[in-house]
C-alpha atoms as a PDB file:
ATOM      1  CA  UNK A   1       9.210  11.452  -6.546  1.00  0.00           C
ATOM      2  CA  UNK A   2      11.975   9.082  -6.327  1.00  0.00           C
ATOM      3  CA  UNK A   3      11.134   7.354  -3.480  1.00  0.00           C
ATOM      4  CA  UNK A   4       7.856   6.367  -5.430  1.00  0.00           C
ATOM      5  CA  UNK A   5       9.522   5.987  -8.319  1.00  0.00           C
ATOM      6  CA  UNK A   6      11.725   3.010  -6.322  1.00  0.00           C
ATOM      7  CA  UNK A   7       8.678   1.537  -4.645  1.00  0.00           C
ATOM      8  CA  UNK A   8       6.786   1.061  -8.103  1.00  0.00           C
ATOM      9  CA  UNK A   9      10.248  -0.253  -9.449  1.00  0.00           C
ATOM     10  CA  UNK A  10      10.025  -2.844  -6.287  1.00  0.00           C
ATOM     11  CA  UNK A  11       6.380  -3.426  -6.915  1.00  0.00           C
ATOM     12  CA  UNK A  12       7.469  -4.220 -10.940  1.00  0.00           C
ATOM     13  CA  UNK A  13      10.003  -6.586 -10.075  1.00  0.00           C
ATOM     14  CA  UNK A  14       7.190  -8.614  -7.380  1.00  0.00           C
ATOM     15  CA  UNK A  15       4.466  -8.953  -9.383  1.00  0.00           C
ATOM     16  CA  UNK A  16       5.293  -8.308 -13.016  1.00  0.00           C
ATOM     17  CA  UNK A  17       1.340  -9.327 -14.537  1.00  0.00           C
ATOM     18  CA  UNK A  18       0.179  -6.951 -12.688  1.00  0.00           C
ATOM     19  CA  UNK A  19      -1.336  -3.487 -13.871  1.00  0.00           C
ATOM     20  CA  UNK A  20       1.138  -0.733 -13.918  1.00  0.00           C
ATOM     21  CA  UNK A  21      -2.184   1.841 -12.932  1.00  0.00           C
ATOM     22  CA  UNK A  22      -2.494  -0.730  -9.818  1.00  0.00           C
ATOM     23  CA  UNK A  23       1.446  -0.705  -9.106  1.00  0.00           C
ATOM     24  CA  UNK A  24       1.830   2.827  -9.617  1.00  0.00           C
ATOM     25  CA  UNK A  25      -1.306   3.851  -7.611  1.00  0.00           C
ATOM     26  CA  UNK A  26       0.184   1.212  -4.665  1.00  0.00           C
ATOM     27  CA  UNK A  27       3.382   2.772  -4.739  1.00  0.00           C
ATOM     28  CA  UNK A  28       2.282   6.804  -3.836  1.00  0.00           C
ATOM     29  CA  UNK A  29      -0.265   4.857  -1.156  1.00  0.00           C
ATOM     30  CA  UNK A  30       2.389   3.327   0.413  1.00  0.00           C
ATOM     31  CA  UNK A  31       5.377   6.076  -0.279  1.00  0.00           C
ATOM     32  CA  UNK A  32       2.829   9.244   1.161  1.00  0.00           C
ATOM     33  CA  UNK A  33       0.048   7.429   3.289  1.00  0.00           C
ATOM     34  CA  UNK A  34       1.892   7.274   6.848  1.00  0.00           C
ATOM     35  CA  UNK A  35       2.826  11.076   5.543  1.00  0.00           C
ATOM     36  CA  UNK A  36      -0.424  12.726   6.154  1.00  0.00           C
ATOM     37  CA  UNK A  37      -2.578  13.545   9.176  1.00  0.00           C
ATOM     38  CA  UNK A  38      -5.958  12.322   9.637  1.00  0.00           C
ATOM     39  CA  UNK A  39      -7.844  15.357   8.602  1.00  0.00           C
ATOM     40  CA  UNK A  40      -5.328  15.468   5.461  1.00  0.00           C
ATOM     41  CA  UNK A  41      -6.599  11.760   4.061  1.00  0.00           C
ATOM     42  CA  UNK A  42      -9.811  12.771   2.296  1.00  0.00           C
ATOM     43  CA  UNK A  43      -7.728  15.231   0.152  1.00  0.00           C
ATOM     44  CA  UNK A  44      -5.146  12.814  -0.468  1.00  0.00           C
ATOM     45  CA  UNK A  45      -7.618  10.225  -1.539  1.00  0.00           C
ATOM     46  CA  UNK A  46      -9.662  12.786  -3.555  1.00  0.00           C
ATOM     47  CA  UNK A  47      -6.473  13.356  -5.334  1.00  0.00           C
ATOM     48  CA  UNK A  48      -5.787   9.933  -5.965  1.00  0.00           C
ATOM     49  CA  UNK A  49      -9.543   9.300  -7.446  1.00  0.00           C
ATOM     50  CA  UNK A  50      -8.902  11.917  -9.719  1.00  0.00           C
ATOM     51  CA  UNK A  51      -5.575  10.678 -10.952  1.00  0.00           C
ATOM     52  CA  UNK A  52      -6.574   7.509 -11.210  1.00  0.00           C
ATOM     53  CA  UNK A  53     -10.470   7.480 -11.494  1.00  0.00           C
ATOM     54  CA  UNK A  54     -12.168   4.152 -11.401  1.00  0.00           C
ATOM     55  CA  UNK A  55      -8.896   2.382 -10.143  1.00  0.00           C
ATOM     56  CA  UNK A  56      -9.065   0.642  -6.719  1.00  0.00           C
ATOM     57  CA  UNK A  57      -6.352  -1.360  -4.661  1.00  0.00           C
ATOM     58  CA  UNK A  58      -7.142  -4.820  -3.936  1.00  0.00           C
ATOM     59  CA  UNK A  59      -7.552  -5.708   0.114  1.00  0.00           C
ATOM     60  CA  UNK A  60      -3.565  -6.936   1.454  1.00  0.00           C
ATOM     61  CA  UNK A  61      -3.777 -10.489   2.578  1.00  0.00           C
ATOM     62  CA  UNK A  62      -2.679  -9.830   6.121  1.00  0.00           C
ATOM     63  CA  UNK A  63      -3.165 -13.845   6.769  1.00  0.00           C
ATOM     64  CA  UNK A  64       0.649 -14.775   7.007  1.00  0.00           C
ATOM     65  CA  UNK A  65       1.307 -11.578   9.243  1.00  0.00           C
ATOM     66  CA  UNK A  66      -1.726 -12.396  11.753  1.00  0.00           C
ATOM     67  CA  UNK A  67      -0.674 -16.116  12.315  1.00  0.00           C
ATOM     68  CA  UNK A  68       2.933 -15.070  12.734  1.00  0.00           C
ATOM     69  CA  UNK A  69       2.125 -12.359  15.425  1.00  0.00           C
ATOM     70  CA  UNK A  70      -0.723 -14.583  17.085  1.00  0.00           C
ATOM     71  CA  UNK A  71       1.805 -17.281  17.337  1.00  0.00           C
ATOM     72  CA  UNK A  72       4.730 -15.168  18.670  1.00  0.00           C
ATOM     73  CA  UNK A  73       2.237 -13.179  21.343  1.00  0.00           C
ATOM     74  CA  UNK A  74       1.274 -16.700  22.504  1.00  0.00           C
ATOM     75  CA  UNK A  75       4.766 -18.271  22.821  1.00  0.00           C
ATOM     76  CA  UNK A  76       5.819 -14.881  24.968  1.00  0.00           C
ATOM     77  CA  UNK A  77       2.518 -14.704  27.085  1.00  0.00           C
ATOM     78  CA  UNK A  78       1.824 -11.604  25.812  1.00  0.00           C
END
């Protein structure tokens, strides 16, 4: 609980307009996510849509990430 507790703290402080359902929904994603097996993740998001039903997480923008990494893989031939 206090690790998610943190991340929505962290999330708070980054984008203060946005929705505290959003940042709090965000924050157990990203704190529990990497936690579960594949045949766990339907549960865990039928959980989630009942906790927070009619809530869903806008796409990441990735962009900045991608053109780092392509730019790094090219400069060491990778």
């Amino acid at each position: 609980v206090k690790s998610v507790l943190t991340a929505a703290g962290n999330l708070k402080l980054k984008y203060p307009e946005e929705s505290e359902d959003i940042l709090m929904l965000r924050s157990i994603t990203d704190v529990n996510l990497p936690k579960f097996l594949s045949h766990d993740l339907p549960l865990f998001k039928g959980i989630i849509s009942d906790l927070f039903p009619g809530i869903s997480l806008p796409e990441p923008d990735y962009d900045i990430l991608l053109t780092a990494i392509k730019e790094n893989s090219f400069k060491l031939n990778l």
